[in-house]
Protein backbone atom coordinates (compact mmCIF):
# COMPACT_ATOMS: atom_id res chain seq x y z
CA UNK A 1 -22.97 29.96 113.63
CA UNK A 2 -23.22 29.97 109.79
CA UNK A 3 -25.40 31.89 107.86
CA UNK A 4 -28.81 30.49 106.77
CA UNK A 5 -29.13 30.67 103.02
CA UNK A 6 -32.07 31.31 100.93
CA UNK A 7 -32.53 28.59 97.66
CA UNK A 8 -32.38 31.29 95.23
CA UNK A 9 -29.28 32.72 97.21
CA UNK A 10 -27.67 28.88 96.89
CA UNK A 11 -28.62 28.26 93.20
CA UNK A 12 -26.77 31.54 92.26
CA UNK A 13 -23.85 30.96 94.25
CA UNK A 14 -23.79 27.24 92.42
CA UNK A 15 -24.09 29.33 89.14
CA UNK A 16 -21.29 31.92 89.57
CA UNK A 17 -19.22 28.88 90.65
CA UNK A 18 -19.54 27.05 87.46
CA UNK A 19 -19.29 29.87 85.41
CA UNK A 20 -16.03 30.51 86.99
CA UNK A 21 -14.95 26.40 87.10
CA UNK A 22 -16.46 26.38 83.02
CA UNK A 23 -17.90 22.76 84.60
CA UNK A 24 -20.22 21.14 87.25
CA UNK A 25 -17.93 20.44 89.83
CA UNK A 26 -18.29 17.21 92.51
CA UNK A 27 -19.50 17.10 96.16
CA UNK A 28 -15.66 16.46 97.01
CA UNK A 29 -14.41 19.35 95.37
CA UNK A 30 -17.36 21.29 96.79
CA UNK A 31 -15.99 20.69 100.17
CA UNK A 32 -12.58 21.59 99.12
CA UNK A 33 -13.65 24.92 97.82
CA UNK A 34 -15.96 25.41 101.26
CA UNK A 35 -12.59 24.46 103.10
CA UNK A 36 -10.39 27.13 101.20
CA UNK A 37 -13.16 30.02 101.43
CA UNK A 38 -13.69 30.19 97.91
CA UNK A 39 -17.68 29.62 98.41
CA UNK A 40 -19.70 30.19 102.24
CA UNK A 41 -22.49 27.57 101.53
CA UNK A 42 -22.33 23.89 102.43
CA UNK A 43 -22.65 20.65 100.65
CA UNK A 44 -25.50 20.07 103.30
CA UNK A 45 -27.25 23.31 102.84
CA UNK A 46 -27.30 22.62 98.96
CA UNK A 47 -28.91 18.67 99.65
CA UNK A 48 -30.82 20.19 102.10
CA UNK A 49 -32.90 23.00 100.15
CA UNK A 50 -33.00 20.46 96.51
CA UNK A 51 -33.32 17.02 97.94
CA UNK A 52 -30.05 15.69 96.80
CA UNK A 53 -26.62 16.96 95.36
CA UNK A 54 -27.43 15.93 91.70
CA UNK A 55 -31.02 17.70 91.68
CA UNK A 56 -29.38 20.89 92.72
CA UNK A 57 -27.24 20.71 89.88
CA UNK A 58 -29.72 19.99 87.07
CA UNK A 59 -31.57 22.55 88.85
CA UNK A 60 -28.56 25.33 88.17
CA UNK A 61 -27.65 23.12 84.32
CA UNK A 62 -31.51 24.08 83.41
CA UNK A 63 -31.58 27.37 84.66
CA UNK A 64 -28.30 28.10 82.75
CA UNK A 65 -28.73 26.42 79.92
CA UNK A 66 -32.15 27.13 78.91
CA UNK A 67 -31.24 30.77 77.91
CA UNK A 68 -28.54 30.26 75.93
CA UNK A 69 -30.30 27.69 73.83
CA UNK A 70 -33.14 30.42 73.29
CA UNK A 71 -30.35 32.69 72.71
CA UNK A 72 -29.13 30.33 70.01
CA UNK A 73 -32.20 30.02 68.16
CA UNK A 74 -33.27 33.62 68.48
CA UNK A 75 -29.75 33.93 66.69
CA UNK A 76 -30.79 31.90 64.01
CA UNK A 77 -34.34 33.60 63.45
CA UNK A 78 -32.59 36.98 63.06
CA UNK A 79 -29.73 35.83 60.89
CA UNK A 80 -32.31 34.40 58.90
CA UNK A 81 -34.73 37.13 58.93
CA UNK A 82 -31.60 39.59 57.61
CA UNK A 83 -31.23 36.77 54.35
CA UNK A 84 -34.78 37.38 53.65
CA UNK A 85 -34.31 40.95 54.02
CA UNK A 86 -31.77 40.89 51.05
CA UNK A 87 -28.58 40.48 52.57
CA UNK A 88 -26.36 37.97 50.61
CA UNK A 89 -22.74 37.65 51.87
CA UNK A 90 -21.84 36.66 55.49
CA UNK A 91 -20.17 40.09 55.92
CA UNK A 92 -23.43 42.04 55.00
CA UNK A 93 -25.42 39.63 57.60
CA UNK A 94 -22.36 40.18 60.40
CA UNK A 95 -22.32 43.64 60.02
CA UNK A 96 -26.40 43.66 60.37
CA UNK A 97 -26.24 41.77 63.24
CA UNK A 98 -23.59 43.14 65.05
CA UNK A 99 -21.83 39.60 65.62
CA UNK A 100 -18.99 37.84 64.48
CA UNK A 101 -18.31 36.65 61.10
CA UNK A 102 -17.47 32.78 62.39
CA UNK A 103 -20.76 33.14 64.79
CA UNK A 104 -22.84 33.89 61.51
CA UNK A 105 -21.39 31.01 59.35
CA UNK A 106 -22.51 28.71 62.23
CA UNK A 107 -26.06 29.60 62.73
CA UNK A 108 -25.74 29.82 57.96
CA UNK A 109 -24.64 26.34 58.29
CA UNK A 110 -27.73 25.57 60.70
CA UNK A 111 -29.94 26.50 59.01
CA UNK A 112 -28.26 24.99 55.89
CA UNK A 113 -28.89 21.70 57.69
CA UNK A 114 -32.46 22.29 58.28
CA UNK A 115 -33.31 23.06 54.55
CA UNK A 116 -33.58 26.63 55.02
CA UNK A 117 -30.80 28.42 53.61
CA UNK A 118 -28.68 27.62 50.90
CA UNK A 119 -24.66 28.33 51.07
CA UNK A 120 -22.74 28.82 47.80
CA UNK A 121 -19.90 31.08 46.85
CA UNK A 122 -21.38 33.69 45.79
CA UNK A 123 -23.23 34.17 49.33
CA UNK A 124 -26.10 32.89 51.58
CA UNK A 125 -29.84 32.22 49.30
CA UNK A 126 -32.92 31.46 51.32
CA UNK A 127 -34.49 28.06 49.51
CA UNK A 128 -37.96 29.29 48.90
CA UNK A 129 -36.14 31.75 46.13
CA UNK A 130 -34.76 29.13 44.59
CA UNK A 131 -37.09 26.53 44.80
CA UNK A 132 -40.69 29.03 44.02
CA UNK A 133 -42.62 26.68 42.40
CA UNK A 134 -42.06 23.56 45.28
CA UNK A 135 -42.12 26.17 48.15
CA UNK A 136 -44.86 28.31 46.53
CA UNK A 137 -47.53 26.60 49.36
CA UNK A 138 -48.69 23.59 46.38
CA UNK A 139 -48.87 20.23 47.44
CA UNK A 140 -48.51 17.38 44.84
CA UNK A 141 -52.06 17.26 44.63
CA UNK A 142 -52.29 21.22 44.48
CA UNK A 143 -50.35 20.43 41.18
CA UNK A 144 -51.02 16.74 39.85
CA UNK A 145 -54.53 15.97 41.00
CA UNK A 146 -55.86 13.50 43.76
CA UNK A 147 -54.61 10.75 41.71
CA UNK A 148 -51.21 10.41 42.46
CA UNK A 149 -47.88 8.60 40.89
CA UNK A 150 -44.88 8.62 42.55
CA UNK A 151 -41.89 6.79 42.19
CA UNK A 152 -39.09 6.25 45.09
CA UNK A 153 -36.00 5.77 44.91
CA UNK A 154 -32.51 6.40 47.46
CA UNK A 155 -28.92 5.49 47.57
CA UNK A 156 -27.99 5.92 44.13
CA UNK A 157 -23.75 6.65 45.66
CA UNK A 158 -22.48 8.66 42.73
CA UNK A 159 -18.74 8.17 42.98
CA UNK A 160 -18.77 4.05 43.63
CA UNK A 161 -17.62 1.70 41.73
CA UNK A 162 -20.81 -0.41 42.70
CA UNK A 163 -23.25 2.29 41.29
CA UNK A 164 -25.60 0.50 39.50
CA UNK A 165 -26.14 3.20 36.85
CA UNK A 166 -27.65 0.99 33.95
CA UNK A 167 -30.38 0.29 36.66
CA UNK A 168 -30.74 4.03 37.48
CA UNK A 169 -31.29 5.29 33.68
CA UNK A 170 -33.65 2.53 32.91
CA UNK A 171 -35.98 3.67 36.00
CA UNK A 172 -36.02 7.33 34.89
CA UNK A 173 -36.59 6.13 31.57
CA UNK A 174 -39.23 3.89 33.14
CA UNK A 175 -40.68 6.91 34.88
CA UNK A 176 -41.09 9.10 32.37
CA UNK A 177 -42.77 6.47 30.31
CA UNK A 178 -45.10 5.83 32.68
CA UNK A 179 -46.12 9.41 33.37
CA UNK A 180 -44.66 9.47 37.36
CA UNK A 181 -45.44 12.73 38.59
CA UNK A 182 -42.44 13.27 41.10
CA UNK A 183 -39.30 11.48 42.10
CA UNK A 184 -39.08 11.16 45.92
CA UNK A 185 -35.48 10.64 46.59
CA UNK A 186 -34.52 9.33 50.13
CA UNK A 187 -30.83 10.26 50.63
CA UNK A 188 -27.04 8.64 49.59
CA UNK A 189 -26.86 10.50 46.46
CA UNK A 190 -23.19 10.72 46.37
CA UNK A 191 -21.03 8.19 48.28
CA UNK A 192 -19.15 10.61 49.73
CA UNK A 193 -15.35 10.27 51.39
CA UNK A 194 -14.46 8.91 54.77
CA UNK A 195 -17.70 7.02 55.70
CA UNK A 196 -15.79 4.12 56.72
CA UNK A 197 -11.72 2.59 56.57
CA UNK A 198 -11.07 2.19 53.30
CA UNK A 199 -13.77 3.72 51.44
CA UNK A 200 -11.67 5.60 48.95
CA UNK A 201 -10.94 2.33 47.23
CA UNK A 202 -14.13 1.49 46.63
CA UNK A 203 -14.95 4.71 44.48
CA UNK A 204 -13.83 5.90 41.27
CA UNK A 205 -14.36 9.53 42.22
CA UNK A 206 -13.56 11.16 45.69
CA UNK A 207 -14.44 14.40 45.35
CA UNK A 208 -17.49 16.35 45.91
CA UNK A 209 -17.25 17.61 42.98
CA UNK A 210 -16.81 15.38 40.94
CA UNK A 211 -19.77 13.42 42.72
CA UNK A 212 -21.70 16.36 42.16
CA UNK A 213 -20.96 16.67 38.22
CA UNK A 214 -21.27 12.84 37.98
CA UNK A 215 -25.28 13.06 39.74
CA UNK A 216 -26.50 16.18 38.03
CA UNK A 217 -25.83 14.38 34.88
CA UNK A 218 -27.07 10.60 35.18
CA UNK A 219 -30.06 12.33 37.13
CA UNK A 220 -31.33 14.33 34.02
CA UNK A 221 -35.08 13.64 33.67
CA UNK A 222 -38.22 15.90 33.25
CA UNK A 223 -39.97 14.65 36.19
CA UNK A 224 -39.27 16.88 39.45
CA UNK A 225 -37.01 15.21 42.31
CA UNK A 226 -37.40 16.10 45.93
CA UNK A 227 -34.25 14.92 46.98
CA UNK A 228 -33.07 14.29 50.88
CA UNK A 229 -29.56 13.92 52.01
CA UNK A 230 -28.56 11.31 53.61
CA UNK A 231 -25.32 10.19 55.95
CA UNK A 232 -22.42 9.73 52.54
CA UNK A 233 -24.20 12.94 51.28
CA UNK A 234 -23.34 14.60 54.62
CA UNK A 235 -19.68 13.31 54.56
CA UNK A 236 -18.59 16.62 53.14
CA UNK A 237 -20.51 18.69 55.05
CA UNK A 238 -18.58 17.17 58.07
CA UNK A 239 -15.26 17.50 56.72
CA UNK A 240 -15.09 21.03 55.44
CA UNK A 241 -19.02 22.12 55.42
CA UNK A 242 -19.70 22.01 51.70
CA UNK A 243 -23.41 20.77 51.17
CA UNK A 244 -23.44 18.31 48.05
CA UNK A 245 -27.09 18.11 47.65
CA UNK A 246 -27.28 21.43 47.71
CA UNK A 247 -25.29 21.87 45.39
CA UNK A 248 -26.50 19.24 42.56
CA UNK A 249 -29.78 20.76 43.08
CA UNK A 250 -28.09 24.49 42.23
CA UNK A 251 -27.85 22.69 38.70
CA UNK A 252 -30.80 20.82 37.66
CA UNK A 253 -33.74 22.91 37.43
CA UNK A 254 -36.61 20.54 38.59
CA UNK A 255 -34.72 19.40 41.75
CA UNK A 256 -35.52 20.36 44.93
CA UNK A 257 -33.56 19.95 48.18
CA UNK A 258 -35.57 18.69 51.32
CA UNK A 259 -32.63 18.96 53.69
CA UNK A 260 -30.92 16.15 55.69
CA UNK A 261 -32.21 12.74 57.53
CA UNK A 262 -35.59 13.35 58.03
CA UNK A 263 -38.34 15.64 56.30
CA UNK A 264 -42.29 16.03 55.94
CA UNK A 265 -43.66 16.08 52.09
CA UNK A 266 -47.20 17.19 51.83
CA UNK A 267 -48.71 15.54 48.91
CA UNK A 268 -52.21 17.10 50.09
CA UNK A 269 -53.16 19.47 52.23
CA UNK A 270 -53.71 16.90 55.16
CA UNK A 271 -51.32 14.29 53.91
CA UNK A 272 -48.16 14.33 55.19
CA UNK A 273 -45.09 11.46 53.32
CA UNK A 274 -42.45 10.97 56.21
CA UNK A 275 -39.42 10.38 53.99
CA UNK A 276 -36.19 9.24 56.49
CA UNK A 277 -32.48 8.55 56.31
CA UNK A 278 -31.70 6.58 59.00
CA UNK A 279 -28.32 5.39 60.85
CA UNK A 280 -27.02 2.40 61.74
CA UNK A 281 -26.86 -1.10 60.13
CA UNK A 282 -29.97 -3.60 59.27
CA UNK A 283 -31.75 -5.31 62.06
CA UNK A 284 -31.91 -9.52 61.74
CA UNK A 285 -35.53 -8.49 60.73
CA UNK A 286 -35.88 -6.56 57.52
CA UNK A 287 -39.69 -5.03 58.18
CA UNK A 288 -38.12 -4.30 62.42
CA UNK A 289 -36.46 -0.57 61.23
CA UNK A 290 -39.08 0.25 59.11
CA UNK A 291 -42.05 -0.64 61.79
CA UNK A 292 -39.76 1.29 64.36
CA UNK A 293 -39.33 4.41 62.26
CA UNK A 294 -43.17 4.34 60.99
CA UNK A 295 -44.43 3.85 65.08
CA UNK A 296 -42.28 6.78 66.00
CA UNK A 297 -43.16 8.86 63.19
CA UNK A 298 -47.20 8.21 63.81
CA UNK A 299 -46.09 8.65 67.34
CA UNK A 300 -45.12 12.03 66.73
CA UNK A 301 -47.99 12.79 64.60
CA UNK A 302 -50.28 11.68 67.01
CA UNK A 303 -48.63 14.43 69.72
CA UNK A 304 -49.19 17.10 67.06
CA UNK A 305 -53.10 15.93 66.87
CA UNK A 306 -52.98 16.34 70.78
CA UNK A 307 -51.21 20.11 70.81
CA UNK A 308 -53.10 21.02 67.55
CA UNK A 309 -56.32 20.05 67.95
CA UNK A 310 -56.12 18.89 64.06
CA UNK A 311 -56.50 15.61 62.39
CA UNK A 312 -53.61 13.26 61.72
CA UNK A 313 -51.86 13.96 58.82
CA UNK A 314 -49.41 11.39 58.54
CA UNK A 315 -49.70 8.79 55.83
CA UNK A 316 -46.84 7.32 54.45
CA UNK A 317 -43.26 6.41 55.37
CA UNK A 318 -40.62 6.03 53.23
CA UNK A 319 -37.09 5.11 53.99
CA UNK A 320 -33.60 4.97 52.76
CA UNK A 321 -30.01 3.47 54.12
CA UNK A 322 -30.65 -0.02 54.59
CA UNK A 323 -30.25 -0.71 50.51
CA UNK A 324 -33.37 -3.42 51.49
CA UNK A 325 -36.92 -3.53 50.44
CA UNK A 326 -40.26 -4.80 52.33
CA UNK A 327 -43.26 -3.15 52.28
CA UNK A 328 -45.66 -2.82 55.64
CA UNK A 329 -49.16 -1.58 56.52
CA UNK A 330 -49.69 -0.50 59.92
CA UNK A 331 -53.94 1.12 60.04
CA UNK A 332 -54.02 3.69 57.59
CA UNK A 333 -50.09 4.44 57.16
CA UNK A 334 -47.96 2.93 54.53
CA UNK A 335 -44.73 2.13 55.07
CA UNK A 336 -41.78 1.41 52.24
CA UNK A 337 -38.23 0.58 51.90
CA UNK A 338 -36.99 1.88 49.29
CA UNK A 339 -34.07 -0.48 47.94
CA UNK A 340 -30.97 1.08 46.49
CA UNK A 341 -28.77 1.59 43.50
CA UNK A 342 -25.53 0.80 44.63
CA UNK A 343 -24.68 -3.02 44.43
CA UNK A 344 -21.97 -4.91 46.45
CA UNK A 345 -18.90 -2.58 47.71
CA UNK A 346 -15.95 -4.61 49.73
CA UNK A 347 -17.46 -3.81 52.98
CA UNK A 348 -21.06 -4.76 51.94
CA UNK A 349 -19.05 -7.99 50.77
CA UNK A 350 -16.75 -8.11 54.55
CA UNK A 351 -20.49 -8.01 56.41
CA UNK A 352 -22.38 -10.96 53.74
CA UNK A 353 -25.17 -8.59 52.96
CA UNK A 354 -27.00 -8.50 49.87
CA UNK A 355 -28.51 -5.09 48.07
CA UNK A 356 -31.86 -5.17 46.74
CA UNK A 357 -31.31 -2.98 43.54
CA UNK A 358 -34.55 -0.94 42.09
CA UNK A 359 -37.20 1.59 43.14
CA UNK A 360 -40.93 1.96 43.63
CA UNK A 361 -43.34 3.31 41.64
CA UNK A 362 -46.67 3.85 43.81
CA UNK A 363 -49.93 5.27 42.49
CA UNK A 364 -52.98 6.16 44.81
CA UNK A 365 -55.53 8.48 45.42
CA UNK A 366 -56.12 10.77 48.25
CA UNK A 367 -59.90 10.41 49.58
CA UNK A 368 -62.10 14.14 49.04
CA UNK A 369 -63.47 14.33 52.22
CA UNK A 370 -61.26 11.75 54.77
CA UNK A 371 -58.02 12.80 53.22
CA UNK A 372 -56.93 8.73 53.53
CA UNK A 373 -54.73 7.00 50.91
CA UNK A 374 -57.18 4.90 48.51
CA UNK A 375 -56.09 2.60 46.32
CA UNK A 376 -52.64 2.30 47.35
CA UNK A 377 -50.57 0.09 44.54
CA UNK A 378 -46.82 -0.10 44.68
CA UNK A 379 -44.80 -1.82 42.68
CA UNK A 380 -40.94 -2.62 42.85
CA UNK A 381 -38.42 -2.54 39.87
CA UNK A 382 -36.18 -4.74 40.06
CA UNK A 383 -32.56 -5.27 38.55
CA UNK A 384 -29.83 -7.72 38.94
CA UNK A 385 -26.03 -6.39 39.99
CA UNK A 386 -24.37 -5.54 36.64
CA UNK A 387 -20.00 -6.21 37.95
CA UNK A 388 -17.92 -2.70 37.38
CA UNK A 389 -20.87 -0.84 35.62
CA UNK A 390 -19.17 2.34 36.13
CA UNK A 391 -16.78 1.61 33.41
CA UNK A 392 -20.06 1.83 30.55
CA UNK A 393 -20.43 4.80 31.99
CA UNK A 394 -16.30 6.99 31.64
CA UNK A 395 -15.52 10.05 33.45
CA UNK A 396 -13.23 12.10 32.42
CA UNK A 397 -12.26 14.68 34.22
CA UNK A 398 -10.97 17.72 32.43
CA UNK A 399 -8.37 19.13 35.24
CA UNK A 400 -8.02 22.10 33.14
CA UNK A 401 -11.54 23.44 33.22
CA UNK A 402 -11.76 21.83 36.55
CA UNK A 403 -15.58 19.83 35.38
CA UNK A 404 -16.29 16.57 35.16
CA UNK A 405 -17.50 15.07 31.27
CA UNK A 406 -20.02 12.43 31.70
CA UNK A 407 -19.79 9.98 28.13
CA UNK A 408 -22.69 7.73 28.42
CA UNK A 409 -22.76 4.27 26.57
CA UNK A 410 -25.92 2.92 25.09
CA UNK A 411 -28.77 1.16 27.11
């Protein structure tokens, strides 16, 4: 008669097996393996003691994966923890740690991704040293007032010959004119390489770099940009994990990097501006994405309220991507599309679509005591598609010194 297993007894044994199969194997091959002596317990002891076959094996996938994700992310915190201790280079962190050079880069390169950590050349900088006075604990009212002026704007795609640059200048011009406080930018600030067949005929520059030189010039203004990355930005960080945002913001000095896809801009203490990068195409529906990504958002904010015990802090969405604009008002949360500065490439022509070229400027005030959004006035800036207005604009790029020369044309 066979031997009565315990459940913890049968979970380990399904354990040690997949560690030694390096997969979750079937009920078939289970029997096999009973069959050939390379495991005692049965297929019907397993559904037996867990209910079914596939319970028993989420049951062993949670127990075994759970660690090593904490694993993963206690990685991170100590890699991280050994930047902010002073060291620089990924050597000085690996021999800290004790771990591999290649391990290191990885959990670098996460928390590159998350906004924490900044990757150059000359070794591994934690953000908050480069960007004190954003990460200093001030929130745009800590430093503007409750009366607030922002402008928007996203998808600019340094790099393609459908930049609308004339459009771009005129805004910051606009901008500083009208006293904005802060740029929020919502991701696409290079086009990138390799988004989709054929993209490399549709720009007139193809490499980071000279992406890079080409935004930290035409985005020259003395109003502060927090700038997201968006899906072209993160192109290169795909293809050889060079972070372009990153690295524009390395050379303007009143541009800050929020990160990719997502992040959470206080502009008060207990005001929270979701600004997104999405994925995917346009629904038949302009307002649909938007009300989707403002539900979710609220959604999550709403969860926070429930752990936290705090009040919601969420009060304004703002989104990139779709190169669309509509504006919705769902309770006490705005919600904004944010248009684009990139006019019709051949694809955008192959799919019939049609970019709405400008930016927002929004002013409002934040309520003393209710924290709410009073006042709330935005107003779009529009432009008409100017044909191959990347040739007013000539780069020349100086192989020799290896830059990129920017020679701008008159407004």
């Amino acid at each position: 008669m066979d031997k009565v297993h315990e459940s913890d007894e049968i979970l380990s044994e399904i354990q040690r097996v997949v560690s030694t199969a390096g997969r979750f194997p079937s009920r078939d091959e289970w029997h096999i393996m009973r069959r050939e002596g390379q495991t005692n317990i049965t297929v019907r002891e397993i559904v037996k003691n867990f209910g079914s076959w596939t319970k028993a094996l989420q049951k062993a996938q949670n127990t075994l994966l759970t660690p090593q994700s904490s694993k993963s992310e206690n990685f991170k915190e100590q890699v991280l923890k050994k930047i902010e201790s002073g060291c620089k280079t990924i050597e000085e962190i690996s021999a800290s740690v004790d771990r591999a050079p290649k391990n290191v880069l990885s959990a670098c390169k996460a928390l590159e991704k998350e906004g924490l950590v900044a990757i150059s050349d000359s070794g591994v900088q934690i953000v908050d040293e480069i960007n004190k006075c954003f990460k200093a604990n001030k929130t745009l009212a800590d430093i503007n007032g409750r009366k607030i002026k922002l402008a928007f704007l996203t998808d600019t795609h340094f790099g393609s010959k459908a930049c609308q640059i004339t459009a771009l200048l005129k805004t910051l011009r606009m901008c500083e004119k009208e006293k904005v406080q802060a740029i929020i930018f919502a991701g696409d600030m290079m086009t990138g390489v390799g988004v989709y067949n054929g993209q490399q005929y549709d720009n007139y520059a193809n490499t980071a770099e000279e992406q890079e030189q080409i935004a930290a010039a035409m985005m020259k203004t003395t109003i502060p940009i927090y700038a997201l990355g968006g899906n072209h930005d993160y192109s290169f960080y795909k293809s050889n994990g060079h972070n372009a945002v990153r690295s524009v913001a390395s050379m303007l000095p009143n541009f800050y990097y929020l990160g990719y896809d997502a992040y959470d801009l206080n502009i008060s203490e207990k005001t929270v501006c979701r600004i997104i990068h999405p994925k995917g195409g346009q629904a038949y529906a302009l307002s649909y994405k938007l009300q989707k990504m403002l539900e979710a958002a609220a959604f999550e904010d709403l969860c926070k309220v429930m752990e936290q015990g705090d009040a919601p802090k969420l009060k304004m969405v703002v989104a990139g991507h779709y190169h669309t604009v509509c504006q919705i008002i769902r309770g006490n949360i705005f919600g904004l599309q944010a248009g684009c500065f990139e006019g019709k490439t051949n694809l955008v022509k192959q799919y019939s679509l049609i970019p709405t070229i400008g930016a927002w400027i929004v002013e409002f005030e934040i309520a003393q005591r209710t924290e709410q959004i009073m006042n709330f006035t935005p107003k779009f800036v529009c432009f008409n598609e100017i044909e191959d207005d990347y040739l007013s604009y000539q780069s020349v790029f100086d192989k020799g010194i290896n830059k990129t020369i920017v020679v701008f044309s008159k407004l």
